[in-house]
C-alpha atoms as a PDB file:
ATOM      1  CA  UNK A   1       0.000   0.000   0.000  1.00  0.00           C
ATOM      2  CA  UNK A   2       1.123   3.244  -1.011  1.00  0.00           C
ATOM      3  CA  UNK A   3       0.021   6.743   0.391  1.00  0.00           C
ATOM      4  CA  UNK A   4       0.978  10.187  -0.909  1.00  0.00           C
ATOM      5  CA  UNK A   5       0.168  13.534   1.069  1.00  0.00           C
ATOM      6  CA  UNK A   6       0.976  17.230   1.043  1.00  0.00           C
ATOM      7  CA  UNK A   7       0.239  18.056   4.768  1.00  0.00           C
ATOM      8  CA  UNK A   8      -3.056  16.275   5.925  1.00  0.00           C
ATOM      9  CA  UNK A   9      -4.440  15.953   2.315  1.00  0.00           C
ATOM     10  CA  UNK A  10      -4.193  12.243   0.950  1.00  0.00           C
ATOM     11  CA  UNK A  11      -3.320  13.108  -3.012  1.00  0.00           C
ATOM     12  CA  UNK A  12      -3.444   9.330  -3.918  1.00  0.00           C
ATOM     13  CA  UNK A  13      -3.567   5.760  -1.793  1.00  0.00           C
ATOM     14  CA  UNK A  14      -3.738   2.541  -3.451  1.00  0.00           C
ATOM     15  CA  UNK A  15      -1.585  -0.640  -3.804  1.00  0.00           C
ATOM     16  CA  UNK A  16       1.403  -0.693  -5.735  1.00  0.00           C
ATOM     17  CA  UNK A  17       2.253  -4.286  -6.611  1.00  0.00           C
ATOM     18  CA  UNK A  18       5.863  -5.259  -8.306  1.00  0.00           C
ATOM     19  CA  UNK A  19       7.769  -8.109  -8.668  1.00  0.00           C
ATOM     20  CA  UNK A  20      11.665  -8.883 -10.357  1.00  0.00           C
ATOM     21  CA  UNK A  21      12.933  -6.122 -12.128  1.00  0.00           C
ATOM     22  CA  UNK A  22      10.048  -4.103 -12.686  1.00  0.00           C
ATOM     23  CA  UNK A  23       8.218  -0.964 -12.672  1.00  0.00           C
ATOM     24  CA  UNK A  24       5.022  -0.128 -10.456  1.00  0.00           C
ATOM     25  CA  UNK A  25       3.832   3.249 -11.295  1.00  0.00           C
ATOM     26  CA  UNK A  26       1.009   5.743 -11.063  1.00  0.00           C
ATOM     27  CA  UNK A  27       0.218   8.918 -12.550  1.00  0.00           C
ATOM     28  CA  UNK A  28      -3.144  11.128 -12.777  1.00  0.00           C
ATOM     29  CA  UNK A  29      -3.626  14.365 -14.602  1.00  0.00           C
ATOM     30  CA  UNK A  30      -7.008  16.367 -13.376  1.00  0.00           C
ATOM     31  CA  UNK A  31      -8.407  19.586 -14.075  1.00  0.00           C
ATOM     32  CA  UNK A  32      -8.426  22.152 -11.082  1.00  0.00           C
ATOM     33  CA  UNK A  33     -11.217  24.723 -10.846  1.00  0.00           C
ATOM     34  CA  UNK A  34     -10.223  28.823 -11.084  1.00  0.00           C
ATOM     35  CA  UNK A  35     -11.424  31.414 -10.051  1.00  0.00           C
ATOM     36  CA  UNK A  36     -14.524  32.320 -11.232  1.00  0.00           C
ATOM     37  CA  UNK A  37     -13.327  35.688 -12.237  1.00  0.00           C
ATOM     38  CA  UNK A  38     -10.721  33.918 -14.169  1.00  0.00           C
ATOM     39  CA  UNK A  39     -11.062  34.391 -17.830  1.00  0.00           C
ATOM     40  CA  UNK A  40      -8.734  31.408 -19.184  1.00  0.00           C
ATOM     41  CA  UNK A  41      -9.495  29.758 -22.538  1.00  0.00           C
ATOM     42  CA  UNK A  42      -9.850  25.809 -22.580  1.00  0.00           C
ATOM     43  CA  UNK A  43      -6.210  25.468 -23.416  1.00  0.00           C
ATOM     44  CA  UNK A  44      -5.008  27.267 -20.676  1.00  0.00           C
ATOM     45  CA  UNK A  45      -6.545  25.306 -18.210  1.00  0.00           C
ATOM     46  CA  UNK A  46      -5.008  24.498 -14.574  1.00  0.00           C
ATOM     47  CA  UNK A  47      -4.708  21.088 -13.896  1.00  0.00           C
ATOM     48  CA  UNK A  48      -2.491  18.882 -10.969  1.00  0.00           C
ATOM     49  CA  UNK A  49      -0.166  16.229 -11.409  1.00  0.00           C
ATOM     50  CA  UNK A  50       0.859  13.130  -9.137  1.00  0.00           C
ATOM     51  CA  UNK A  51       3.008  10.542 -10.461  1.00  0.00           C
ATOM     52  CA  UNK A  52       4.207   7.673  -8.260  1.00  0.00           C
ATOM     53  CA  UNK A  53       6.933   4.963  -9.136  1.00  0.00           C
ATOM     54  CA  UNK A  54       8.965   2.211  -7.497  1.00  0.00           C
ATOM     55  CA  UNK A  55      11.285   0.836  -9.615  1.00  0.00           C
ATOM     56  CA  UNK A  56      12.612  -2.362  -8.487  1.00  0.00           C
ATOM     57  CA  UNK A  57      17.123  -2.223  -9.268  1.00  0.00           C
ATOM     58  CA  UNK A  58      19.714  -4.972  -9.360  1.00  0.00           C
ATOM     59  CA  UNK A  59      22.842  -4.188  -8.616  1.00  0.00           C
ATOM     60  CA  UNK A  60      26.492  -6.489  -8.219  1.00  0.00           C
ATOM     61  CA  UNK A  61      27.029  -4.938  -4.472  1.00  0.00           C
ATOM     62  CA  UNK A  62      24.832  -5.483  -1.829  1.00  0.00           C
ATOM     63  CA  UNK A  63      25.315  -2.436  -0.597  1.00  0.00           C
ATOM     64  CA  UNK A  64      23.059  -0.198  -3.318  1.00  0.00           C
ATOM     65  CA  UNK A  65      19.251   0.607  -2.950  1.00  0.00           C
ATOM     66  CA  UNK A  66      17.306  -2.266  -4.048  1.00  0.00           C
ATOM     67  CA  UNK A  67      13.843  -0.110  -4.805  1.00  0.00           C
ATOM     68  CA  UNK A  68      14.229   3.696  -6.287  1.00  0.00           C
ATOM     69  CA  UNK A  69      11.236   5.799  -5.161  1.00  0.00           C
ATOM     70  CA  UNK A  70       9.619   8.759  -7.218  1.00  0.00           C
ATOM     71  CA  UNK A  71       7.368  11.037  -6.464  1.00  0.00           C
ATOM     72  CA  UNK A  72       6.182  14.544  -8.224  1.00  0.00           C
ATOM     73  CA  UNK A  73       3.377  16.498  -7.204  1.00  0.00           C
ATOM     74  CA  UNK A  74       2.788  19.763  -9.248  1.00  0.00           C
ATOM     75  CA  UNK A  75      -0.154  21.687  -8.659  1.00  0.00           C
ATOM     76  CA  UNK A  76      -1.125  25.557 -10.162  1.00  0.00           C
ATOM     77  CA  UNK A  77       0.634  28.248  -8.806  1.00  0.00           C
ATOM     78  CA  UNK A  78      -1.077  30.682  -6.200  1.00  0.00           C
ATOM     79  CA  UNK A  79      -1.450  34.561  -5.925  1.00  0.00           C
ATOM     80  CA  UNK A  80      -3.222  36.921  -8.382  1.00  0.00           C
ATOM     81  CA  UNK A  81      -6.403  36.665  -9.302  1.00  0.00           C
ATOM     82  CA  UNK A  82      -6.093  34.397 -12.273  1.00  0.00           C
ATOM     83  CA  UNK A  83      -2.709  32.501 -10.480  1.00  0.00           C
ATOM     84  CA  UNK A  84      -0.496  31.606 -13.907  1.00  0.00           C
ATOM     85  CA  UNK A  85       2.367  28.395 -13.963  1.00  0.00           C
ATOM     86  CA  UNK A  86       2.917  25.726 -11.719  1.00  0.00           C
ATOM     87  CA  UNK A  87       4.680  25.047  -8.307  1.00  0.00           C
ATOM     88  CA  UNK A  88       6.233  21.302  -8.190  1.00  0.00           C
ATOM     89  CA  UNK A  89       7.395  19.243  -5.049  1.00  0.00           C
ATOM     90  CA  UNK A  90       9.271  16.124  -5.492  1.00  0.00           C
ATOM     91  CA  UNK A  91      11.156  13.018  -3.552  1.00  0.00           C
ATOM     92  CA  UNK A  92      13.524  10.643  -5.643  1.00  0.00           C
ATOM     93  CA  UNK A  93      15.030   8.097  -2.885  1.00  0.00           C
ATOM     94  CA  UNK A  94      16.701   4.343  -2.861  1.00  0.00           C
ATOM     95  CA  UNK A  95      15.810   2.296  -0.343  1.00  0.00           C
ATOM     96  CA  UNK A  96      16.619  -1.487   0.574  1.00  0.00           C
ATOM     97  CA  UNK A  97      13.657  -4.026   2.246  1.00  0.00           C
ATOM     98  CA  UNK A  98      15.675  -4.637   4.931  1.00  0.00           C
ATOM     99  CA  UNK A  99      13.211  -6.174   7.481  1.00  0.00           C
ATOM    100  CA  UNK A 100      10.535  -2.979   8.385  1.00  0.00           C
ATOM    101  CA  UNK A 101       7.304  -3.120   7.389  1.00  0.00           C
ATOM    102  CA  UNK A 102       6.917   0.853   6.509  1.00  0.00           C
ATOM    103  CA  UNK A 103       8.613   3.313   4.837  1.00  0.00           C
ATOM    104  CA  UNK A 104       8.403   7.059   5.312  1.00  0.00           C
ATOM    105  CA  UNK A 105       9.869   9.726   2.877  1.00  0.00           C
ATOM    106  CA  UNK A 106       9.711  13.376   3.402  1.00  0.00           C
ATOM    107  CA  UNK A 107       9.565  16.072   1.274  1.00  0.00           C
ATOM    108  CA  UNK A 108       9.601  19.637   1.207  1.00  0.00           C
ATOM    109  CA  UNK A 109       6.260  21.738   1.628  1.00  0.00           C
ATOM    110  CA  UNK A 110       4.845  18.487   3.861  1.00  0.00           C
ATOM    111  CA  UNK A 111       5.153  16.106   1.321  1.00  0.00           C
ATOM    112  CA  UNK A 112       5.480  12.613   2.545  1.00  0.00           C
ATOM    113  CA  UNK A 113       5.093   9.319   0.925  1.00  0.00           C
ATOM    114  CA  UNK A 114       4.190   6.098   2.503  1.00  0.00           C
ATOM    115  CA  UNK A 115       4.953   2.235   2.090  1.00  0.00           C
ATOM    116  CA  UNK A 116       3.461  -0.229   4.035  1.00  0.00           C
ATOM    117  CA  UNK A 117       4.667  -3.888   2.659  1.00  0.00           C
ATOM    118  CA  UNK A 118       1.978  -6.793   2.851  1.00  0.00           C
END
């Protein structure tokens, strides 16, 4: 199971599921509302982005990660009245299964992702 948040807000939770050397990944594109005073044509819609991926690596020492975490949130940016480009937060971390149960990586801006293995 794998839980992404920015603060308190849950962005995405689901299960992941990989196996060998292989790639479990996410990713969801979604219109965000504006403003209503926000006069933007269709093509200049805002929109939010998560993507989520564990890759699983093999490597000839032991002593590497075994999993490579990514993460990338970017949501619209904030201010004026009709807010204009984006503001991104990421996490890109190895990690090794070395006998825990949960994972916890931290971000900036609150940004945490969680693995709990089943």
């Amino acid at each position: 199971m794998v839980r992404m948040m920015l603060g308190k807000q849950i962005l995405w939770n689901g299960p992941l599921n990989i196996g060998g050397n292989g790639v479990a990944r996410i990713s969801v594109n979604e219109p965000v509302d504006r403003p209503d005073d926000c006069n933007a044509s269709p093509e200049n819609r805002a929109y939010r982005q998560i993507e989520l991926s564990i890759n699983s690596q093999t490597y000839r020492s032991g002593n590497m990660p075994e999993y490579r975490l990514s993460a990338r949130y970017v949501r619209p940016g904030e201010g004026a009245d009709c807010p204009m480009g984006t503001r991104t937060i990421a996490i890109d971390q190895g990690f090794s299964l070395d006998g825990r149960k949960s994972f916890l990586f931290e971000g900036d801006g609150g940004m945490q992702v969680q693995i709990i293995l089943q």
